[in-house]
C-alpha atoms as a PDB file:
ATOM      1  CA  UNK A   1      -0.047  13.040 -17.071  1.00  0.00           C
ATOM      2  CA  UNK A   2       1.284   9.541 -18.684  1.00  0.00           C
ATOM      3  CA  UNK A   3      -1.634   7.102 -19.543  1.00  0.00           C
ATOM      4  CA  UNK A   4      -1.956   4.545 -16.717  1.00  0.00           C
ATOM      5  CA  UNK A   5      -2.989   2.146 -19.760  1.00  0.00           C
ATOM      6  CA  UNK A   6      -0.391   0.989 -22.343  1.00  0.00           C
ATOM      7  CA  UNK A   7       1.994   2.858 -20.643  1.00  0.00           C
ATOM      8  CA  UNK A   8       5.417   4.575 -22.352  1.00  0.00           C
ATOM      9  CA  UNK A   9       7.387   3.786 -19.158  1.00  0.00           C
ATOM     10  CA  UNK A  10       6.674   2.060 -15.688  1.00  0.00           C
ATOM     11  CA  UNK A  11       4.568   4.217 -13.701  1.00  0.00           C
ATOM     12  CA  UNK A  12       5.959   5.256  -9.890  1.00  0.00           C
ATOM     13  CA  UNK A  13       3.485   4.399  -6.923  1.00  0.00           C
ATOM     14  CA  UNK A  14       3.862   4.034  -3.416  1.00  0.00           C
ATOM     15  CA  UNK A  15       1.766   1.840  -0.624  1.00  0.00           C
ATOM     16  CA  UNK A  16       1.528   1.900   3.141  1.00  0.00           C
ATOM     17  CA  UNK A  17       1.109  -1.028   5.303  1.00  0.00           C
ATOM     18  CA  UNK A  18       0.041   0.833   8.661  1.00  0.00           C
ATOM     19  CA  UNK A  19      -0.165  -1.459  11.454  1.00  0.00           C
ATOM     20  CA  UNK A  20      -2.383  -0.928  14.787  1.00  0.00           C
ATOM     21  CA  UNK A  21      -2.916  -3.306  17.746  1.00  0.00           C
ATOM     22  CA  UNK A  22      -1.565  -5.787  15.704  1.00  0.00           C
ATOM     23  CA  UNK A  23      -3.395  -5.210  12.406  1.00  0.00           C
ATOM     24  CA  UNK A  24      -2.990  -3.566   9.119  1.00  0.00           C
ATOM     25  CA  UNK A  25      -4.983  -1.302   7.395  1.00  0.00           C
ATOM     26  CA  UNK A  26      -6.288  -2.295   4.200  1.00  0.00           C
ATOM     27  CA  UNK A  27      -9.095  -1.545   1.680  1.00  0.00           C
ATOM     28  CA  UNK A  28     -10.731  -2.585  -1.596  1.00  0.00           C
ATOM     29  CA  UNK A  29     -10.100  -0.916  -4.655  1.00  0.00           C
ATOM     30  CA  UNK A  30     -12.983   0.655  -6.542  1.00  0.00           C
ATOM     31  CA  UNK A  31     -11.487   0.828 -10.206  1.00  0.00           C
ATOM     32  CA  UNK A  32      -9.702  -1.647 -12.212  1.00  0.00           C
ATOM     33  CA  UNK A  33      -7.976  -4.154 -12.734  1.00  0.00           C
ATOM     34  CA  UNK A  34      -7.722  -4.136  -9.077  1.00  0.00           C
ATOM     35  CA  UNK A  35     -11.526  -3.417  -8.419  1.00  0.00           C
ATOM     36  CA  UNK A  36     -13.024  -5.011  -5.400  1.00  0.00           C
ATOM     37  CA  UNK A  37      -9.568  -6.729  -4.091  1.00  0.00           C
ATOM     38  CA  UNK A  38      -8.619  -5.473  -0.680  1.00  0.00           C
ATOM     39  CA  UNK A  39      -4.714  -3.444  -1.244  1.00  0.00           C
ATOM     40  CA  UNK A  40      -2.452  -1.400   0.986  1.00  0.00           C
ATOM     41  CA  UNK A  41      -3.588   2.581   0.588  1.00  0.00           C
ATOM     42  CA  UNK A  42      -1.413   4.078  -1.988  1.00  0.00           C
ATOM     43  CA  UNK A  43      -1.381   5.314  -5.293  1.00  0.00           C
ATOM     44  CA  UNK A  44       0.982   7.213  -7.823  1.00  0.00           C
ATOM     45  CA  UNK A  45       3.730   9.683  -6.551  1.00  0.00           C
ATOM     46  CA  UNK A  46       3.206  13.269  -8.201  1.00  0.00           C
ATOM     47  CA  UNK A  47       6.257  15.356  -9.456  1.00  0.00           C
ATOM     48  CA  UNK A  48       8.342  17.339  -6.689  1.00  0.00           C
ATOM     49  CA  UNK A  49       6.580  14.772  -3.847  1.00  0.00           C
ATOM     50  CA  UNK A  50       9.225  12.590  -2.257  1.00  0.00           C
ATOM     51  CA  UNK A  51       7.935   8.244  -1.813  1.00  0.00           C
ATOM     52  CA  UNK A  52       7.068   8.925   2.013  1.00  0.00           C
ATOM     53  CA  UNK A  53       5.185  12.473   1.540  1.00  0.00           C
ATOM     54  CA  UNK A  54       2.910  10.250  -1.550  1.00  0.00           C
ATOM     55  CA  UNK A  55       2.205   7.486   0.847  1.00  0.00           C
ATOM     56  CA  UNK A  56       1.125   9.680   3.558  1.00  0.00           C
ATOM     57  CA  UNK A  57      -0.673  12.132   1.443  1.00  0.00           C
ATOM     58  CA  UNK A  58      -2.549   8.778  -0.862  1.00  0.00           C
ATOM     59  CA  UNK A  59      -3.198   7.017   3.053  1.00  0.00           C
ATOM     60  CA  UNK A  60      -5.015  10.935   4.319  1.00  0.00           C
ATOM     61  CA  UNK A  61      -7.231  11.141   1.110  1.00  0.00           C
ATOM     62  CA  UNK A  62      -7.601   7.475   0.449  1.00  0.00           C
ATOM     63  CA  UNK A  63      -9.037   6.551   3.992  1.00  0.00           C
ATOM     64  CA  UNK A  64      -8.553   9.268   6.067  1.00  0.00           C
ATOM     65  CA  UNK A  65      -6.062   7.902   8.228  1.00  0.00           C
ATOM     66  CA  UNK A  66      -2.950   9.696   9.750  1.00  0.00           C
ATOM     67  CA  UNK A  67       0.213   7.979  10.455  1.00  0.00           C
ATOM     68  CA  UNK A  68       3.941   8.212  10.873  1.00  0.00           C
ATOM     69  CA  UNK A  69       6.450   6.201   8.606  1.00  0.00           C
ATOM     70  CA  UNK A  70       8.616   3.826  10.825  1.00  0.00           C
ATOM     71  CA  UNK A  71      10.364   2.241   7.250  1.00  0.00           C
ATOM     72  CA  UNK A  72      10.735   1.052   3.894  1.00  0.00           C
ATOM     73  CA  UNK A  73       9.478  -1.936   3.119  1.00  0.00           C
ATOM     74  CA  UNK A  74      10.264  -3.613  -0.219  1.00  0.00           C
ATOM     75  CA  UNK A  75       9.420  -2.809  -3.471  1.00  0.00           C
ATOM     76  CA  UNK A  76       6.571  -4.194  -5.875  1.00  0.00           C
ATOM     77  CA  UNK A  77       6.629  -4.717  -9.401  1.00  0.00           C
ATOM     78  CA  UNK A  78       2.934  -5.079 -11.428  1.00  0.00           C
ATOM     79  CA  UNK A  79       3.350  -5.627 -14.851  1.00  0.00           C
ATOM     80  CA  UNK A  80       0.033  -6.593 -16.671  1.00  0.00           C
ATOM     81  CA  UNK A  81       0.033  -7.863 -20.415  1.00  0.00           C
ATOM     82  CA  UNK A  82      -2.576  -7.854 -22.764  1.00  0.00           C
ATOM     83  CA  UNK A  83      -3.729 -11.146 -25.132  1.00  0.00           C
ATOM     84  CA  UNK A  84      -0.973 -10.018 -27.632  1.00  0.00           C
ATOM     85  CA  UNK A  85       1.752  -9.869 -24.584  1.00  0.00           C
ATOM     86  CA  UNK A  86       1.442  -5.815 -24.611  1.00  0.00           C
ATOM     87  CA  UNK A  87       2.694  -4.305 -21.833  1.00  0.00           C
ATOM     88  CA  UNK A  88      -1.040  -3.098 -20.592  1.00  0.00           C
ATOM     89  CA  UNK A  89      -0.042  -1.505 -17.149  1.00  0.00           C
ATOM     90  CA  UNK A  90       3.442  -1.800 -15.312  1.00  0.00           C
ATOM     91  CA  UNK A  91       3.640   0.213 -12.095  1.00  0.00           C
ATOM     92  CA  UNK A  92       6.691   0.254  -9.657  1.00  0.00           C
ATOM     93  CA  UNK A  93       5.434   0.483  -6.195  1.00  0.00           C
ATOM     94  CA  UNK A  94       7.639   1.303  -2.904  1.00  0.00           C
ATOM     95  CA  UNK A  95       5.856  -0.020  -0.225  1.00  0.00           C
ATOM     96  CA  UNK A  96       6.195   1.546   3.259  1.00  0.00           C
ATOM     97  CA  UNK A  97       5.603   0.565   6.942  1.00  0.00           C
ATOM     98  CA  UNK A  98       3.996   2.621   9.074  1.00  0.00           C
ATOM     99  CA  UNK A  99       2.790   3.444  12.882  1.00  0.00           C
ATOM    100  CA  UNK A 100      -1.092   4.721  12.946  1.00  0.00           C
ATOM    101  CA  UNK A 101      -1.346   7.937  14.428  1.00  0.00           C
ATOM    102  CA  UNK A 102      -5.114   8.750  14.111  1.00  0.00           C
ATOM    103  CA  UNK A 103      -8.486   7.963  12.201  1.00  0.00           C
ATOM    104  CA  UNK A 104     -10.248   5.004  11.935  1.00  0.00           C
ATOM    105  CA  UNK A 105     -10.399   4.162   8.000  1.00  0.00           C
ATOM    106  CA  UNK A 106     -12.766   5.575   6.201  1.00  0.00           C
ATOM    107  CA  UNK A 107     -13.928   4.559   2.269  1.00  0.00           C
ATOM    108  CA  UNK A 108     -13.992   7.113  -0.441  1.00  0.00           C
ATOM    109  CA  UNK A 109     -13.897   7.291  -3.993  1.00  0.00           C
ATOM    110  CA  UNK A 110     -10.693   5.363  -4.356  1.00  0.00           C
ATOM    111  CA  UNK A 111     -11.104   3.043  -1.207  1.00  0.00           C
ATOM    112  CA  UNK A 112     -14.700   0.680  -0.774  1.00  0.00           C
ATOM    113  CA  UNK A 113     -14.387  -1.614   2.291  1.00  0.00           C
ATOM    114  CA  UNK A 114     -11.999  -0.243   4.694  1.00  0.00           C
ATOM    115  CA  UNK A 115     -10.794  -2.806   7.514  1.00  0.00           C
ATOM    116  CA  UNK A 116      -7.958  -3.681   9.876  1.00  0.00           C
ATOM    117  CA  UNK A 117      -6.726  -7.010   9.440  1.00  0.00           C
ATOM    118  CA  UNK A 118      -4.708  -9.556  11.770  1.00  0.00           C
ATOM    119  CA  UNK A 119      -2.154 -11.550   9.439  1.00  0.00           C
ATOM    120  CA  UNK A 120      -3.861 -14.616   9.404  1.00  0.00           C
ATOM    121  CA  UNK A 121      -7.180 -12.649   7.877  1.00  0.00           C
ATOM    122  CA  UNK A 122      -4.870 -12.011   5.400  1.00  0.00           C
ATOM    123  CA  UNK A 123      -4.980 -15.083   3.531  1.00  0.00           C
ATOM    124  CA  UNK A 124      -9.333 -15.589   3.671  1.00  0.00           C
ATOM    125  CA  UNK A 125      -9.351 -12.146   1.709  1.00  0.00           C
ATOM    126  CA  UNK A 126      -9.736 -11.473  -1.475  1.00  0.00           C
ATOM    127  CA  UNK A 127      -6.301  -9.636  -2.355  1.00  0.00           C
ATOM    128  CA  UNK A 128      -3.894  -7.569  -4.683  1.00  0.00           C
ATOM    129  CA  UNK A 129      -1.348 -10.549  -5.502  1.00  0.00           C
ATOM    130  CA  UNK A 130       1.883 -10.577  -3.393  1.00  0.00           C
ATOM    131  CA  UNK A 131      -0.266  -8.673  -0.454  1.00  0.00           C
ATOM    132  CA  UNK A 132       0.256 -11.150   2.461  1.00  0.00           C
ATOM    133  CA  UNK A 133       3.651 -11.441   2.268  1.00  0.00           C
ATOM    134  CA  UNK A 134       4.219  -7.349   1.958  1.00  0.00           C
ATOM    135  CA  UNK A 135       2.492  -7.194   4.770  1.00  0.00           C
ATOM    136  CA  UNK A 136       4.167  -9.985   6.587  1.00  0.00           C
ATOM    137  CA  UNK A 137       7.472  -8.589   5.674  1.00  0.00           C
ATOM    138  CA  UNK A 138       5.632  -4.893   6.920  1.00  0.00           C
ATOM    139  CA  UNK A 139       5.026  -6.434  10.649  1.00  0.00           C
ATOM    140  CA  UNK A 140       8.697  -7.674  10.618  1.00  0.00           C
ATOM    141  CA  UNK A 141       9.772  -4.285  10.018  1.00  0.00           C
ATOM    142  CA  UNK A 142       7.923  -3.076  12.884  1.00  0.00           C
ATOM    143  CA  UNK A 143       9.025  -5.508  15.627  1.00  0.00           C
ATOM    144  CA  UNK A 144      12.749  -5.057  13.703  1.00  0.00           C
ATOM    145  CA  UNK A 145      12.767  -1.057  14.281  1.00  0.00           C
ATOM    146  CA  UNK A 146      10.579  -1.349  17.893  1.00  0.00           C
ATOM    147  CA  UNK A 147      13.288  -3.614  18.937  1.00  0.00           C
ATOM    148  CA  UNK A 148      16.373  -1.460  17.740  1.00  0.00           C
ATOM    149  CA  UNK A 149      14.824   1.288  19.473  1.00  0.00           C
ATOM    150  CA  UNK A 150      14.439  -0.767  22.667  1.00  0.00           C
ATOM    151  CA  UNK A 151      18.297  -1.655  22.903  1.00  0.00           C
ATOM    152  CA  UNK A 152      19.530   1.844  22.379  1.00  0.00           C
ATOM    153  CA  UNK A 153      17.536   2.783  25.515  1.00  0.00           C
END
């Protein structure tokens, strides 16, 4: 497995933004450089896994939470750098939308404080940067697809 730190190439990762009564599922991360800010669930994508089968399988052992992919999101670049401008940690995330099936959140090794979230709790949290609008753009994706599937009925 490739080095998460100083990294040869970008590492591949994928997040879920799984929405429920009108909130999104989100917890803290336990290990850095992310440690203690609230993120989507997600994490790397192992060989032979497709993006969606990675974000459902991190979401399951992450927080224990089932759900069903309604969409791609959008895509998020971090690239960290190091006091001599080294490329410390660059991951590539594709960030996915999601419908909550079942489970309420629960923390684990990888996941601390587990909560739902309206959007405007978003922005009194503590969060990965670029997280409130990834999950704005998530709830847009929702009402987008719940609508398409309205007018075909």
């Amino acid at each position: 497995m490739q080095s998460r730190a100083y990294p040869k190439y970008p590492l591949l990762a994928t997040s879920l933004a799984v929405i429920r009564d009108g909130r999104v599922l989100l917890a803290t991360r336990t290990k850095p450089p992310a440690e203690g800010l609230f993120s989507l669930p997600g994490g790397l994508v192992e060989a032979g896994e497709t993006l969606e089968q990675a974000a459902l399988r991190e979401l399951e052992e992450e927080v224990g939470v089932i759900a069903s992919i309604v969409g791609f999101n959008d895509h998020v670049e971090v690239i960290d750098r190091d006091e001599d401008d080294k490329v410390a940690r660059h991951f590539v995330i594709a960030s996915f939308v999601a419908s909550w099936v079942s489970g309420q959140g629960t923390p684990s090794s990888e996941a601390g404080r587990v909560i739902w979230a309206s959007p405007s709790e978003i922005g009194e949290l503590p969060t990965t940067s670029g997280l409130a609008r990834i999950a704005a753009r998530a709830f847009e994706v929702l009402e987008a697809k719940s609508s398409a599937g309205k007018s075909r009925r």
